[in-house]
PDB file of N, CA and C in Angstrom:
ATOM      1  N   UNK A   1     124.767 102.317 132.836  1.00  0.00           N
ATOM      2  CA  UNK A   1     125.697 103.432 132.931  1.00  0.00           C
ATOM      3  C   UNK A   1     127.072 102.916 133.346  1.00  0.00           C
ATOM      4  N   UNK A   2     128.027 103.255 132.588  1.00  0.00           N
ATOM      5  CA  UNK A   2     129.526 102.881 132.966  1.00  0.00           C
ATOM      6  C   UNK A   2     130.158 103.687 134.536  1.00  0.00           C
ATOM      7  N   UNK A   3     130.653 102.770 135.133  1.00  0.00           N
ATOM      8  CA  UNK A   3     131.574 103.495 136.078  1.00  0.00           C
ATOM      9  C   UNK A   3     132.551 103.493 135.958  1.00  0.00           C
ATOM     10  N   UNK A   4     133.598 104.466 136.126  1.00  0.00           N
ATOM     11  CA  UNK A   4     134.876 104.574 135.846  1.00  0.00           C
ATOM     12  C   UNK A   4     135.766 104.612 137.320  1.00  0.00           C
ATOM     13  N   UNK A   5     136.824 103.747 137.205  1.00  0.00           N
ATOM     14  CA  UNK A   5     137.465 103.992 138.485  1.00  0.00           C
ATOM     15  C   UNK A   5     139.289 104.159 137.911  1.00  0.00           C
ATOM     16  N   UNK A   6     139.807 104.697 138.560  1.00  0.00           N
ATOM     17  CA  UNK A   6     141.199 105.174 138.502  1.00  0.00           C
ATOM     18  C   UNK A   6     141.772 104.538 139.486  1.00  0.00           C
ATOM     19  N   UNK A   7     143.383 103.647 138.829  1.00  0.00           N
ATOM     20  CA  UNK A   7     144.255 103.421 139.592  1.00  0.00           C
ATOM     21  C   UNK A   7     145.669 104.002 138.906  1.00  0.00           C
ATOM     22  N   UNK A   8     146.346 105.061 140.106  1.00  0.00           N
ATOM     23  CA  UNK A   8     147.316 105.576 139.563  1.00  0.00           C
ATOM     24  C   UNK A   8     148.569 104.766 139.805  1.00  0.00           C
ATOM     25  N   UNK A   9     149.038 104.144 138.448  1.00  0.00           N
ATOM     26  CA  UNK A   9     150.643 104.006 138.412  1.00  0.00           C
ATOM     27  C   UNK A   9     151.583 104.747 138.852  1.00  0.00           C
ATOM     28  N   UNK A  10     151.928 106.270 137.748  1.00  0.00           N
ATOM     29  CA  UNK A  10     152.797 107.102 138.296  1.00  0.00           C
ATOM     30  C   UNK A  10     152.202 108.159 138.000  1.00  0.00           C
ATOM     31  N   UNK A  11     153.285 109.239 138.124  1.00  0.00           N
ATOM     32  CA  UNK A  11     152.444 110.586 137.795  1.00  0.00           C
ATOM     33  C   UNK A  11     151.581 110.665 136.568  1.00  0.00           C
ATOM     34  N   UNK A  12     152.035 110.316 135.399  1.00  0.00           N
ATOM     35  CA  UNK A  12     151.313 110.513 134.512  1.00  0.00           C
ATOM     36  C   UNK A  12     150.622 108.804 133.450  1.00  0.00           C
ATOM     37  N   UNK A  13     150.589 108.337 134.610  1.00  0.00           N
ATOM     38  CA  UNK A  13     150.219 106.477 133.816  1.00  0.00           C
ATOM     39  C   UNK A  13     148.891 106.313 134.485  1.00  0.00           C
ATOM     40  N   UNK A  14     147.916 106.076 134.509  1.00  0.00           N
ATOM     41  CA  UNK A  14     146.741 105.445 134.864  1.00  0.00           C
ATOM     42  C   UNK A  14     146.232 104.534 134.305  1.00  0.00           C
ATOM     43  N   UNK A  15     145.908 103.072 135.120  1.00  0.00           N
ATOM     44  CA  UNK A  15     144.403 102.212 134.873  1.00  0.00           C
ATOM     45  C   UNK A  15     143.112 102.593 134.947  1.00  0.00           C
ATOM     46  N   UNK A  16     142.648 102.936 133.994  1.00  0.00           N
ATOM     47  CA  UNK A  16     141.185 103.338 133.993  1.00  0.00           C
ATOM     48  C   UNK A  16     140.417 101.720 134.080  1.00  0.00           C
ATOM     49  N   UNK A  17     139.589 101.421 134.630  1.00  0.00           N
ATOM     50  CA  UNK A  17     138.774 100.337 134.802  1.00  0.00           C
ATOM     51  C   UNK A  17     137.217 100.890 134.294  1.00  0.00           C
ATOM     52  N   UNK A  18     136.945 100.107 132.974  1.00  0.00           N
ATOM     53  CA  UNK A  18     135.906 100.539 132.352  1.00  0.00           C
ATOM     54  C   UNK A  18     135.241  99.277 132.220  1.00  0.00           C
ATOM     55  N   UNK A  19     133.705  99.507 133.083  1.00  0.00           N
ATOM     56  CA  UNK A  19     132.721  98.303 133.468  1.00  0.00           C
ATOM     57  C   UNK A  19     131.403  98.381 132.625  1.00  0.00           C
ATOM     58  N   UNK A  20     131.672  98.051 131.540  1.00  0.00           N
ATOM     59  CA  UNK A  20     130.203  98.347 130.782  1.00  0.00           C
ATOM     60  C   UNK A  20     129.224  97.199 131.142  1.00  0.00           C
ATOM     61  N   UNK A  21     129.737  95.949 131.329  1.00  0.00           N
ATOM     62  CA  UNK A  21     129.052  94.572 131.132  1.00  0.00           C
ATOM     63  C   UNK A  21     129.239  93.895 132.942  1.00  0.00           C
ATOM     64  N   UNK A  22     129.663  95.090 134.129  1.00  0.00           N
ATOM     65  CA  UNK A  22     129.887  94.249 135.247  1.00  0.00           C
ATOM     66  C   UNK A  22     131.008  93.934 135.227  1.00  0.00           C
ATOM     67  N   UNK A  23     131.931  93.460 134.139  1.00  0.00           N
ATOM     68  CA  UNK A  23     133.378  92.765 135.088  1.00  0.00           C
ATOM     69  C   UNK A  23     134.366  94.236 134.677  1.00  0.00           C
ATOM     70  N   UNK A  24     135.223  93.485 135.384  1.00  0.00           N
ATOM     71  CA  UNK A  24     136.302  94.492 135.507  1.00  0.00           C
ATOM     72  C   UNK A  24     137.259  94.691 134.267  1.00  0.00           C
ATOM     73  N   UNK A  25     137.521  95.688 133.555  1.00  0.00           N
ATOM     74  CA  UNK A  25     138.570  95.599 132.851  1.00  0.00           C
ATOM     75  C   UNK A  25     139.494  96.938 132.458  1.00  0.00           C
ATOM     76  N   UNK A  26     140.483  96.556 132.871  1.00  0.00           N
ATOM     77  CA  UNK A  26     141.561  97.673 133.380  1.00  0.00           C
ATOM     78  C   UNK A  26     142.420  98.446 131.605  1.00  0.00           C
ATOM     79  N   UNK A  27     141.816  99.453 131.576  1.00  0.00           N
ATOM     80  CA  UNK A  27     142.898  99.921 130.703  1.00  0.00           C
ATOM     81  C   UNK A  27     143.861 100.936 131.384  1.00  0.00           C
ATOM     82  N   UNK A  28     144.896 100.449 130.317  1.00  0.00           N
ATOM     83  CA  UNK A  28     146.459 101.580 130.571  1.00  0.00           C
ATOM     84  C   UNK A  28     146.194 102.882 129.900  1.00  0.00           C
ATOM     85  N   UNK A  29     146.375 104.252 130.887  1.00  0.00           N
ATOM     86  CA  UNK A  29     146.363 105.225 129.719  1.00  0.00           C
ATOM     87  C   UNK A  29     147.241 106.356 130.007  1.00  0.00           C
ATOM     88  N   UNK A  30     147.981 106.997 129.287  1.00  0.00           N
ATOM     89  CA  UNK A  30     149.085 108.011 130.207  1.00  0.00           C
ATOM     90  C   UNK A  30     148.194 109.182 129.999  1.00  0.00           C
ATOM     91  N   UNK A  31     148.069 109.765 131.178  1.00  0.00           N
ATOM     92  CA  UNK A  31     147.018 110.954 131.548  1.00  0.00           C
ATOM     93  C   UNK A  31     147.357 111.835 132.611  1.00  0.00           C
ATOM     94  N   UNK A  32     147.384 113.034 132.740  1.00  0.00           N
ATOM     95  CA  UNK A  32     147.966 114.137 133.740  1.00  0.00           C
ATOM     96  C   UNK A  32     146.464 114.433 134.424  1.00  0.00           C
ATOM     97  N   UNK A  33     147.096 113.973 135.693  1.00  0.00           N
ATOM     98  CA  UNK A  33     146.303 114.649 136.528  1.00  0.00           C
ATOM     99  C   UNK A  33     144.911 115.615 136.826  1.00  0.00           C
ATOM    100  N   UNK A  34     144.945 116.765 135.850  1.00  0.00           N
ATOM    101  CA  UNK A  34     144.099 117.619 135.309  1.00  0.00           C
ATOM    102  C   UNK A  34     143.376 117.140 134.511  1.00  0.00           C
ATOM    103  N   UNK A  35     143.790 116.037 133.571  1.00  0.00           N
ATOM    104  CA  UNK A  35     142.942 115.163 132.747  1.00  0.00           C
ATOM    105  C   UNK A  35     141.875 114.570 133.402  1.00  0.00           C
ATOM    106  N   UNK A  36     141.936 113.824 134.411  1.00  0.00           N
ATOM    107  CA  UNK A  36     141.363 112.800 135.392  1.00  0.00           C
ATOM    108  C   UNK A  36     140.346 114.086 135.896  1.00  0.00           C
ATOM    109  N   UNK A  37     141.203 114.887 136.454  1.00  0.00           N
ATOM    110  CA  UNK A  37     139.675 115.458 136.980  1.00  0.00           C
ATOM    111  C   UNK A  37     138.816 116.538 136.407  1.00  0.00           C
ATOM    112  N   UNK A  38     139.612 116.514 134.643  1.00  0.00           N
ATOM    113  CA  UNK A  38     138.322 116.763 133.366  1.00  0.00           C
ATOM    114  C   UNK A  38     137.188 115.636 133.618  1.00  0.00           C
ATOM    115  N   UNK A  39     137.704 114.368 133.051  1.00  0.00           N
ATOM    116  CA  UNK A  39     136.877 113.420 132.821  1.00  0.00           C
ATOM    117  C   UNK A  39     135.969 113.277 133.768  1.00  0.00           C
ATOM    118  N   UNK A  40     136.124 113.148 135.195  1.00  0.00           N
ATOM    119  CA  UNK A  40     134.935 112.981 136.066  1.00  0.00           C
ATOM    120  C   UNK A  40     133.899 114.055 135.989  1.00  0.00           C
ATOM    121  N   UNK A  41     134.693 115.177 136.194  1.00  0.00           N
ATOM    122  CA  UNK A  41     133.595 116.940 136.376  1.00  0.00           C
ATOM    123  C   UNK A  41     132.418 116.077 134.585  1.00  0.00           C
ATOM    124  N   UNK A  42     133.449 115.975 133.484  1.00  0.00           N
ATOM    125  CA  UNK A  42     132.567 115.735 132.422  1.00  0.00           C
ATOM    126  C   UNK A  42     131.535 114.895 132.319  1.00  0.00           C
ATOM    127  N   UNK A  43     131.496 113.388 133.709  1.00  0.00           N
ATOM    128  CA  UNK A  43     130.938 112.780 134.161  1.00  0.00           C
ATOM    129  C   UNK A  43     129.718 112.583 134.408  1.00  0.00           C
ATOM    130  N   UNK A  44     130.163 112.937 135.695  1.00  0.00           N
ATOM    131  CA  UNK A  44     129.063 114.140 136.468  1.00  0.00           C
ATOM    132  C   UNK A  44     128.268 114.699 136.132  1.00  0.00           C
ATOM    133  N   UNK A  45     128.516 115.356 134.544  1.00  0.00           N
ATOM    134  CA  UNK A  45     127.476 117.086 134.278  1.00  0.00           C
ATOM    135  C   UNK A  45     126.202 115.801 133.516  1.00  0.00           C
ATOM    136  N   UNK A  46     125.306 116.000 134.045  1.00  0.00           N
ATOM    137  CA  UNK A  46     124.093 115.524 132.911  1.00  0.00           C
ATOM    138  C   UNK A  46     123.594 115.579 131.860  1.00  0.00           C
TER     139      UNK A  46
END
């Protein structure tokens, strides 16, 4: 199962760090706020 972690640049820039294989690898993605906490709630749901 992938974990996703968020590092925020600026308001609307985020590193998403997407770990399929264990290491770390950081993508750039411009995303609002409300986005981010779509994606987790979407996460989450089973």
């Amino acid at each position: 199962m992938a974990q996703l972690q968020f590092q925020k640049v600026d308001n609307e820039v985020f590193l998403i760090d997407i770990r399929l294989d264990g290491r770390r690898r950081w993508v750039g993605v411009s995303l609002k706020l409300e986005d981010i906490h779509k994606i987790r709630k979407f996460l989450q749901t089973p």
